[in-house]
PDB file of N, CA and C in Angstrom:
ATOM      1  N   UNK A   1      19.144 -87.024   6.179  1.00  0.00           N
ATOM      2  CA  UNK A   1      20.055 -85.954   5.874  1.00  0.00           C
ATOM      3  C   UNK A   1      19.339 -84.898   5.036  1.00  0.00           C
ATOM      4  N   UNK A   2      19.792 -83.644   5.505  1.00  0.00           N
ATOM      5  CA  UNK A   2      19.297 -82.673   4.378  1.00  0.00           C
ATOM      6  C   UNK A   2      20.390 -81.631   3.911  1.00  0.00           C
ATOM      7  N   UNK A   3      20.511 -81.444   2.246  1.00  0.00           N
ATOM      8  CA  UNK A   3      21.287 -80.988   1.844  1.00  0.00           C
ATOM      9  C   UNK A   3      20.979 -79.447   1.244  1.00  0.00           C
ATOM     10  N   UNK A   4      21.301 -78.422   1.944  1.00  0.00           N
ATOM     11  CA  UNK A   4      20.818 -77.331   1.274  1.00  0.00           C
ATOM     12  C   UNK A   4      21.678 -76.927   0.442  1.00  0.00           C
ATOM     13  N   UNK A   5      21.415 -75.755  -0.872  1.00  0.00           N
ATOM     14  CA  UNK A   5      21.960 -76.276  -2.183  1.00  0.00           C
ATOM     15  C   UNK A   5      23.081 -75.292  -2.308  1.00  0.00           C
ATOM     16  N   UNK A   6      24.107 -76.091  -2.797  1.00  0.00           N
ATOM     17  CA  UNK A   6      25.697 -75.828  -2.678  1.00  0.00           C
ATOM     18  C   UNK A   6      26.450 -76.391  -1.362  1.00  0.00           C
ATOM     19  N   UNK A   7      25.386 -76.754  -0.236  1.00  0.00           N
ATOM     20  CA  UNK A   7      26.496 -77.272   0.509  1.00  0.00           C
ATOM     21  C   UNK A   7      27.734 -78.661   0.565  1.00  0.00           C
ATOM     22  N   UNK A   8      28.660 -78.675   1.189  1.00  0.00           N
ATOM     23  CA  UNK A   8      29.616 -79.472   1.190  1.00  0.00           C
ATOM     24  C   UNK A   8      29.248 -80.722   2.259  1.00  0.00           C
ATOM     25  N   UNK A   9      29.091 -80.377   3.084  1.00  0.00           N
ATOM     26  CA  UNK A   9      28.278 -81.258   4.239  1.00  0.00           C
ATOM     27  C   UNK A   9      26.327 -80.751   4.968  1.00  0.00           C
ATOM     28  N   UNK A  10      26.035 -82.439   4.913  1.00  0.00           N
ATOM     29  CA  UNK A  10      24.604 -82.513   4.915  1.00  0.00           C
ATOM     30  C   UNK A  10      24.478 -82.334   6.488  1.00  0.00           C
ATOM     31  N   UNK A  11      23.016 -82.273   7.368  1.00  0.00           N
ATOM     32  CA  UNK A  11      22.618 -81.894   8.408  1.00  0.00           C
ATOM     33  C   UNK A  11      21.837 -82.947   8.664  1.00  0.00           C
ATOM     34  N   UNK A  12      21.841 -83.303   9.735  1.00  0.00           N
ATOM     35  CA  UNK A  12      20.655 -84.979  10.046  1.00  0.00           C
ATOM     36  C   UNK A  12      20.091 -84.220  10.737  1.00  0.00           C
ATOM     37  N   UNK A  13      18.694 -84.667   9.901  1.00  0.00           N
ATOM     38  CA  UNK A  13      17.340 -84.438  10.085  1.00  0.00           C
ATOM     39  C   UNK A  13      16.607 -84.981  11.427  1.00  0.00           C
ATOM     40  N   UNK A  14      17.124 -86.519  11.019  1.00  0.00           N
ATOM     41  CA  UNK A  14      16.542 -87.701  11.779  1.00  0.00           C
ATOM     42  C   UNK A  14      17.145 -88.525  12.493  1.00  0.00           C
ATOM     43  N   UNK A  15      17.292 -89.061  13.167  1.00  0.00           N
ATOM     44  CA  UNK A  15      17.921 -90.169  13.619  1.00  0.00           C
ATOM     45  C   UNK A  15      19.477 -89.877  13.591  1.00  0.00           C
ATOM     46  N   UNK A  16      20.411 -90.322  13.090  1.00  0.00           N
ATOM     47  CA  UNK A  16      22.034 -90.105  13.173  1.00  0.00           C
ATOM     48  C   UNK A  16      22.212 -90.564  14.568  1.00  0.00           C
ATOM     49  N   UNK A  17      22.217 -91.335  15.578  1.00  0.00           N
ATOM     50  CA  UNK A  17      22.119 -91.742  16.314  1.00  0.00           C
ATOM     51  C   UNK A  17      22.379 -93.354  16.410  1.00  0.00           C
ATOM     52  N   UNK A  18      22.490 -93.893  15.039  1.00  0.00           N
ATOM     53  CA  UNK A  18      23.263 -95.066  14.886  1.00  0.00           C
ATOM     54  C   UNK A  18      22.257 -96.316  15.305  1.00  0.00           C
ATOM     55  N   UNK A  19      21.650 -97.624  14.828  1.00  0.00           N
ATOM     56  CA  UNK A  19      20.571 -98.103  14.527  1.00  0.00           C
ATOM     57  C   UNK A  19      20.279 -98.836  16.204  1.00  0.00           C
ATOM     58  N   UNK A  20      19.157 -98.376  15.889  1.00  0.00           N
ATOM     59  CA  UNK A  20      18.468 -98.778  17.073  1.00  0.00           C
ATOM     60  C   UNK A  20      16.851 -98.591  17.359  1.00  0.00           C
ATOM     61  N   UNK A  21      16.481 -98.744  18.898  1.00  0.00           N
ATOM     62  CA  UNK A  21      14.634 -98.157  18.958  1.00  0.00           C
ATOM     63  C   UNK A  21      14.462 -97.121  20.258  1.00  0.00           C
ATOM     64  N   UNK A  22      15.514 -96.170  20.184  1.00  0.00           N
ATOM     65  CA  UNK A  22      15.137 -95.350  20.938  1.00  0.00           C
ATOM     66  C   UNK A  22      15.118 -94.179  20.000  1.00  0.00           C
ATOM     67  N   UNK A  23      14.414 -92.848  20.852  1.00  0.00           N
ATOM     68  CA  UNK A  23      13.697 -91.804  19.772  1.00  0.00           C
ATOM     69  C   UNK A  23      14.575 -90.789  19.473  1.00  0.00           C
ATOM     70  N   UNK A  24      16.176 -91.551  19.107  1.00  0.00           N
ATOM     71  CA  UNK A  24      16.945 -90.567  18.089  1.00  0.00           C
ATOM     72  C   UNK A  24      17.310 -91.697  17.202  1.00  0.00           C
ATOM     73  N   UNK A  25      17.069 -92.729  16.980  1.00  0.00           N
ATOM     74  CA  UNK A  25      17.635 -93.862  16.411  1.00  0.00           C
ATOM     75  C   UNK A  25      16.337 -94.220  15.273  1.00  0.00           C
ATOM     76  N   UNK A  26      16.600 -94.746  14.523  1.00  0.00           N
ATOM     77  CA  UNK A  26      16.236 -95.478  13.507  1.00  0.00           C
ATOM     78  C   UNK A  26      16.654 -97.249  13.017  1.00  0.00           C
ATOM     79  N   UNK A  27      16.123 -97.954  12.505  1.00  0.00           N
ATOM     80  CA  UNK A  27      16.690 -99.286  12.073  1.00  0.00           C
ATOM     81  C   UNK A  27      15.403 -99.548  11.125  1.00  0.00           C
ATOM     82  N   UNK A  28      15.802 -99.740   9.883  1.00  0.00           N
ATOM     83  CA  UNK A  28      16.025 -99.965   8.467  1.00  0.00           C
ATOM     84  C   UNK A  28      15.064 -98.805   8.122  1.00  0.00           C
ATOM     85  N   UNK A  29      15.100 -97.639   8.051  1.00  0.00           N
ATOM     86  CA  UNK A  29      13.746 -96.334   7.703  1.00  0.00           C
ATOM     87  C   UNK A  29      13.219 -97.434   6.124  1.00  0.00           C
ATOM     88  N   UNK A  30      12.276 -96.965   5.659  1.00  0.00           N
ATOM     89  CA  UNK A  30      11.842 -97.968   4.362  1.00  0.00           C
ATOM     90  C   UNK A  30      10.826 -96.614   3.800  1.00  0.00           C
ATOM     91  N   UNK A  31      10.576 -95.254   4.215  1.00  0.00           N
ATOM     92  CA  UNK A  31       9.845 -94.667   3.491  1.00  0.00           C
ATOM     93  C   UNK A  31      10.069 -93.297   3.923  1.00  0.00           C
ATOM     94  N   UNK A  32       9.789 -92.424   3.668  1.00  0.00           N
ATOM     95  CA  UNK A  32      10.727 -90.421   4.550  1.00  0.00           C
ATOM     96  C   UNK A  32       9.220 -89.818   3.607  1.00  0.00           C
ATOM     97  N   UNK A  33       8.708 -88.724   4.252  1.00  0.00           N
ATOM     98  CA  UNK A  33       7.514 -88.095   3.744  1.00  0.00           C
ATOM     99  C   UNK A  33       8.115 -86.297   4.779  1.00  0.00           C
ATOM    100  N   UNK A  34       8.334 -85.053   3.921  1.00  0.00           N
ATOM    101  CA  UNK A  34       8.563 -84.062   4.721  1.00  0.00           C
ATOM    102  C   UNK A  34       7.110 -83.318   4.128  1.00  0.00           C
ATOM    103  N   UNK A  35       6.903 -82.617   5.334  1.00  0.00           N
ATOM    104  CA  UNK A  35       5.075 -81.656   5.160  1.00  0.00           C
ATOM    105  C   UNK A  35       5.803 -80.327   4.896  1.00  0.00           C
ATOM    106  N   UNK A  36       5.032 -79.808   4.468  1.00  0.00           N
ATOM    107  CA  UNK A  36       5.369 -78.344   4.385  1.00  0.00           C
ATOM    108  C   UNK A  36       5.650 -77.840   5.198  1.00  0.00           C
ATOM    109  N   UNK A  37       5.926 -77.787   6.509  1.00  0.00           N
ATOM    110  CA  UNK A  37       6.263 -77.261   8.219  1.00  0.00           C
ATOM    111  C   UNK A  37       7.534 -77.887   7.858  1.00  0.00           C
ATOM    112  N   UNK A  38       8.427 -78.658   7.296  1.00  0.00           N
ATOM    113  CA  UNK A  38       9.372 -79.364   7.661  1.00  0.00           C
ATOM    114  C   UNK A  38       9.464 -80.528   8.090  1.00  0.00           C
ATOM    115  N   UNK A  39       8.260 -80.601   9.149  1.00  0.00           N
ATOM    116  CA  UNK A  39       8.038 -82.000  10.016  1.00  0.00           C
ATOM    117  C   UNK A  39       8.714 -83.733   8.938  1.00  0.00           C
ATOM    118  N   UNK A  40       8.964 -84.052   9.564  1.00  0.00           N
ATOM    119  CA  UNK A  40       9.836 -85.743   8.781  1.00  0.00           C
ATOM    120  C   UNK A  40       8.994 -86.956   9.557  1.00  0.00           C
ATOM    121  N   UNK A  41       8.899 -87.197   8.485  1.00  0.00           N
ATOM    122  CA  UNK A  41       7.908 -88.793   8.593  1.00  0.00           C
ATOM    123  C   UNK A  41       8.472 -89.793   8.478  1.00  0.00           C
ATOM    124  N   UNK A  42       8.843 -90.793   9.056  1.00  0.00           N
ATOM    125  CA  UNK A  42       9.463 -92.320   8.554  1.00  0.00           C
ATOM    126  C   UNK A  42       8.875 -93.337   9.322  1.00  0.00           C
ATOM    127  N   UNK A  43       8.822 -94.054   8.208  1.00  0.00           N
ATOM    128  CA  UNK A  43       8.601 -95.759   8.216  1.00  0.00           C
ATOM    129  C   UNK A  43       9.906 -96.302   8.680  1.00  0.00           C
ATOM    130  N   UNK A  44       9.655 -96.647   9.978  1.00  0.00           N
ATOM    131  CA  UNK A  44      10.880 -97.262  10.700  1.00  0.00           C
ATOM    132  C   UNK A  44      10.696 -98.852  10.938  1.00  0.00           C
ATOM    133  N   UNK A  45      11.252 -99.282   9.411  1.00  0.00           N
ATOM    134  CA  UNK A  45      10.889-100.865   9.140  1.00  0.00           C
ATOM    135  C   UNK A  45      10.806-102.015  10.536  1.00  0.00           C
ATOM    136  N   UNK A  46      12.260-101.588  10.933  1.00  0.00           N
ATOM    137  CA  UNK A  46      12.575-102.619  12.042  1.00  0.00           C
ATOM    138  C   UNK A  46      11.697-102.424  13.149  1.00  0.00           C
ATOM    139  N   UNK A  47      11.747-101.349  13.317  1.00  0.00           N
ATOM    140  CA  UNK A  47      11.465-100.717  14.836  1.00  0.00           C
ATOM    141  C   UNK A  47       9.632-101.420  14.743  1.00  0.00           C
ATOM    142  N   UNK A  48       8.903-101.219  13.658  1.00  0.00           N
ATOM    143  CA  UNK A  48       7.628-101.165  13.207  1.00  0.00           C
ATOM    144  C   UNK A  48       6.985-100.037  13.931  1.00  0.00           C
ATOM    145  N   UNK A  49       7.649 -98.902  13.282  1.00  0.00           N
ATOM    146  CA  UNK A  49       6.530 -97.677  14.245  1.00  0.00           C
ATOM    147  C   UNK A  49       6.599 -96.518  12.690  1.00  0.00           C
ATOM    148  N   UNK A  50       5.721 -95.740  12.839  1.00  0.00           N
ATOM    149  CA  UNK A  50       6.120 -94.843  12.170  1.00  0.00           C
ATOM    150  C   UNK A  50       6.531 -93.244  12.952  1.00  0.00           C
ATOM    151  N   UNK A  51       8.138 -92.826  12.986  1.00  0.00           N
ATOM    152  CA  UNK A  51       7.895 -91.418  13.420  1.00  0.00           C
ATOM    153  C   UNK A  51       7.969 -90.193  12.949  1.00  0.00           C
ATOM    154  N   UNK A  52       7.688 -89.042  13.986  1.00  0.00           N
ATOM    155  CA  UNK A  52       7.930 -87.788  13.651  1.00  0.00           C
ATOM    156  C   UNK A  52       8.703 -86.824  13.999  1.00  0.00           C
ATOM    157  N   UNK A  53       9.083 -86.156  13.491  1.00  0.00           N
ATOM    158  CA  UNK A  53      10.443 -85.158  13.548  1.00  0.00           C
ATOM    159  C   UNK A  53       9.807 -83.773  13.192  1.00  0.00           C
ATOM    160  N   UNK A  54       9.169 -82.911  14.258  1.00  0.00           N
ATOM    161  CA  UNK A  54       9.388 -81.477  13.731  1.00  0.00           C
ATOM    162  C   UNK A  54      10.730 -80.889  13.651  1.00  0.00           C
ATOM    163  N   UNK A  55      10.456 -79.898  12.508  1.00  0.00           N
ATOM    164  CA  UNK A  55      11.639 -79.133  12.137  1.00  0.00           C
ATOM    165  C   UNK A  55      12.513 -78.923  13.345  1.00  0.00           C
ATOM    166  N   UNK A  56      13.829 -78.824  13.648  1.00  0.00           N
ATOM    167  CA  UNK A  56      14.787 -78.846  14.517  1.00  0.00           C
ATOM    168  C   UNK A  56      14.626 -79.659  15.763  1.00  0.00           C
ATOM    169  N   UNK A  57      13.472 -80.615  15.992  1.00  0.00           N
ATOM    170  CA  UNK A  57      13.827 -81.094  16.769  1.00  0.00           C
ATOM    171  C   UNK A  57      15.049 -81.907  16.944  1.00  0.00           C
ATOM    172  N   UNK A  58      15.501 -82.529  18.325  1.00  0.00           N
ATOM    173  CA  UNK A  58      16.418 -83.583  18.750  1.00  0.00           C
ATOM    174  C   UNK A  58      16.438 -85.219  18.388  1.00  0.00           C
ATOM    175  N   UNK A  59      15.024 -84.798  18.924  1.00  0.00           N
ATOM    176  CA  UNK A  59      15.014 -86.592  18.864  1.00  0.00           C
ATOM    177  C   UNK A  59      13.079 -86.436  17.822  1.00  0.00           C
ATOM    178  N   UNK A  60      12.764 -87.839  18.007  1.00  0.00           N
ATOM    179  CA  UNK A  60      11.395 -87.708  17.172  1.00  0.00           C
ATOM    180  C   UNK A  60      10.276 -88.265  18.234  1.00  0.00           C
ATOM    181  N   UNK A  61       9.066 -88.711  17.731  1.00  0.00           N
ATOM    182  CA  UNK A  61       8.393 -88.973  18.665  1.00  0.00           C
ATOM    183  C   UNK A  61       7.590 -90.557  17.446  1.00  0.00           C
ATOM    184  N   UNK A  62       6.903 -91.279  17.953  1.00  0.00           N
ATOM    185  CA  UNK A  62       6.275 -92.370  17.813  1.00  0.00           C
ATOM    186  C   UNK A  62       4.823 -91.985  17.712  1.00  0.00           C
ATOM    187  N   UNK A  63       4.336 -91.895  16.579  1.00  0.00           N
ATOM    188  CA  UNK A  63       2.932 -91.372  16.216  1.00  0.00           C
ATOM    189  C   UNK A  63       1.989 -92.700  15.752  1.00  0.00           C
ATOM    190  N   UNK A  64       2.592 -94.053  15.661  1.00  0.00           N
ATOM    191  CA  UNK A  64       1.705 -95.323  15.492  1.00  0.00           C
ATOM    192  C   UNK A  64       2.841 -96.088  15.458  1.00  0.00           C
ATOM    193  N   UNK A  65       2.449 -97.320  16.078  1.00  0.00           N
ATOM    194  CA  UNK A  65       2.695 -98.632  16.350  1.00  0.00           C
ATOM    195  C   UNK A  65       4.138 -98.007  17.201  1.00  0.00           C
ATOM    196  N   UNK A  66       5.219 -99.164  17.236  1.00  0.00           N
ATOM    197  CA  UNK A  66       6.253 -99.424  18.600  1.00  0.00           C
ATOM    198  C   UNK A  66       5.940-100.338  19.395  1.00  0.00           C
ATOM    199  N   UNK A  67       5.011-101.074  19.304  1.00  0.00           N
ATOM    200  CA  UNK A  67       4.614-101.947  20.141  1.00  0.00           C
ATOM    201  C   UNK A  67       4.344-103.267  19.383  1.00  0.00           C
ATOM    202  N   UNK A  68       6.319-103.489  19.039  1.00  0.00           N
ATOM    203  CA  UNK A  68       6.285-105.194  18.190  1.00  0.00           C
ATOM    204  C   UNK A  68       5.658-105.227  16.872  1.00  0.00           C
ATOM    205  N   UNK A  69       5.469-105.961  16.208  1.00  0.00           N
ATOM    206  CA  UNK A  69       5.268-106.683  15.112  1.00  0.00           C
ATOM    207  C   UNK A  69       3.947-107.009  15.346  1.00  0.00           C
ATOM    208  N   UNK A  70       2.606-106.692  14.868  1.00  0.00           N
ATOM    209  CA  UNK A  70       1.361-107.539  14.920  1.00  0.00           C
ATOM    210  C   UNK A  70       0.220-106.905  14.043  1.00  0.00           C
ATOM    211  N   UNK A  71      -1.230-107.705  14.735  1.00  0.00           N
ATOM    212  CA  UNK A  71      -1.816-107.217  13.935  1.00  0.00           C
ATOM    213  C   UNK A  71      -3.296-106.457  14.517  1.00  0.00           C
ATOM    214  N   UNK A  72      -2.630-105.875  15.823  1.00  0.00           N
ATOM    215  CA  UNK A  72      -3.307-105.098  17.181  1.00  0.00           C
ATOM    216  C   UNK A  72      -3.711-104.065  16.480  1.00  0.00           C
ATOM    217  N   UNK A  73      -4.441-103.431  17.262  1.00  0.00           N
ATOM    218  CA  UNK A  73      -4.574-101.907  16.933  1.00  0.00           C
ATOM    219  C   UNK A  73      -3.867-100.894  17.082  1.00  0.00           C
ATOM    220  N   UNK A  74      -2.713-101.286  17.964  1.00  0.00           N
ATOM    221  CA  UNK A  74      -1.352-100.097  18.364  1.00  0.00           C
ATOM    222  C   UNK A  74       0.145-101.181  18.080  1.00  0.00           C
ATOM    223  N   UNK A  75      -0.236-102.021  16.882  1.00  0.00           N
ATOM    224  CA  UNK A  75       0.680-102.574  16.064  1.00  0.00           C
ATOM    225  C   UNK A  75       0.909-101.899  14.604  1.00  0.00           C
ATOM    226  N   UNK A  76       2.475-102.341  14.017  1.00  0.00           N
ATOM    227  CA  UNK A  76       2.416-102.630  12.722  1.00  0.00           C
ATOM    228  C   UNK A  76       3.171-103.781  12.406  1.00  0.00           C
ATOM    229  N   UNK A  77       3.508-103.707  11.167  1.00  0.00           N
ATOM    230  CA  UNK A  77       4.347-105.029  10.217  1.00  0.00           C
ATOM    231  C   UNK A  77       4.978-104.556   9.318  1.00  0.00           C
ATOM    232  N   UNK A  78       6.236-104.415   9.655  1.00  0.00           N
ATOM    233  CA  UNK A  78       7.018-103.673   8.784  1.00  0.00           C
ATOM    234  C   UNK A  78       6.546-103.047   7.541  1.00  0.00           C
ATOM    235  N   UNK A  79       6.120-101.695   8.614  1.00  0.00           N
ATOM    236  CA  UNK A  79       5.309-100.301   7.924  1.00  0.00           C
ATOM    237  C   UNK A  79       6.225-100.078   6.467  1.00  0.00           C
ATOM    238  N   UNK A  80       5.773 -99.747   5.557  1.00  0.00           N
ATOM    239  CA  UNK A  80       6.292 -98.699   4.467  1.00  0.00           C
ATOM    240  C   UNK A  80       4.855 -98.180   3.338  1.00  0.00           C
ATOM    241  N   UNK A  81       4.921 -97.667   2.324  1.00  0.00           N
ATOM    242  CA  UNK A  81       4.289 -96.982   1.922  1.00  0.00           C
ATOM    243  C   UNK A  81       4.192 -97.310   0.008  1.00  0.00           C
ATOM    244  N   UNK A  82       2.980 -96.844  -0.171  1.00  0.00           N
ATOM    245  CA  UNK A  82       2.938 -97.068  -2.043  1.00  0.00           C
ATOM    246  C   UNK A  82       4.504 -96.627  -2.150  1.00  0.00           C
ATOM    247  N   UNK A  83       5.110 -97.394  -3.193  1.00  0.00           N
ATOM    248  CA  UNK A  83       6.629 -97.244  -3.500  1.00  0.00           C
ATOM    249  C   UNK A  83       7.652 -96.904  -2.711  1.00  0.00           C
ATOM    250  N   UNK A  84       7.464 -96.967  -1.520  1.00  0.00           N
ATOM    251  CA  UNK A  84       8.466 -96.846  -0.288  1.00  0.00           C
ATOM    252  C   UNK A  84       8.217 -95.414   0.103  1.00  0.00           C
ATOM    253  N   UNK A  85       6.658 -95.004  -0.224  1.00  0.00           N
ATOM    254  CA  UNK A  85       6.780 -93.366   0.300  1.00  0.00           C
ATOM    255  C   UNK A  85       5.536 -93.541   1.663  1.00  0.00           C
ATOM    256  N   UNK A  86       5.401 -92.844   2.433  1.00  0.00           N
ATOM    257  CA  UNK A  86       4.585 -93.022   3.475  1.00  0.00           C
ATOM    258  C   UNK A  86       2.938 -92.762   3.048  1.00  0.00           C
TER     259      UNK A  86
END
């Protein structure tokens, strides 16, 4: 969600799409990193992928792992970050 300041209702950024592993969905995020472009970063615990969200996009895209739980080279393990930041 993003709240610009004074508003009454927030705007989903990411996901809002209700938990799941397709690329508007999320299940358990564990870390959010925004770049100066806007772009949105998350550690998508369950899913084990980490994705990306440019500014207004729809949906996000899968920039590492999605492919299960391991310890492959196009794996992760329930990704998150120093203090839950990416």
């Amino acid at each position: 969600m993003k709240w610009m300041e004074g508003a009454k209702q927030g705007i989903v950024v990411a996901g809002g799409q209700g938990q799941g592993n397709d690329l508007t969905q999320l299940s358990y995020p564990r870390g959010v990193v925004v770049d100066q472009l806007g772009t949105v970063y998350v550690a998508d615990g369950w899913n084990d992928r980490i994705m990306r969200w440019p500014k207004g996009a729809t949906q996000g895209s899968v920039i590492v792992g999605g492919n299960g739980s391991g310890e492959q080279l196009n794996q992760l393990n329930w990704p998150f970050g120093k203090e839950g930041i990416l």
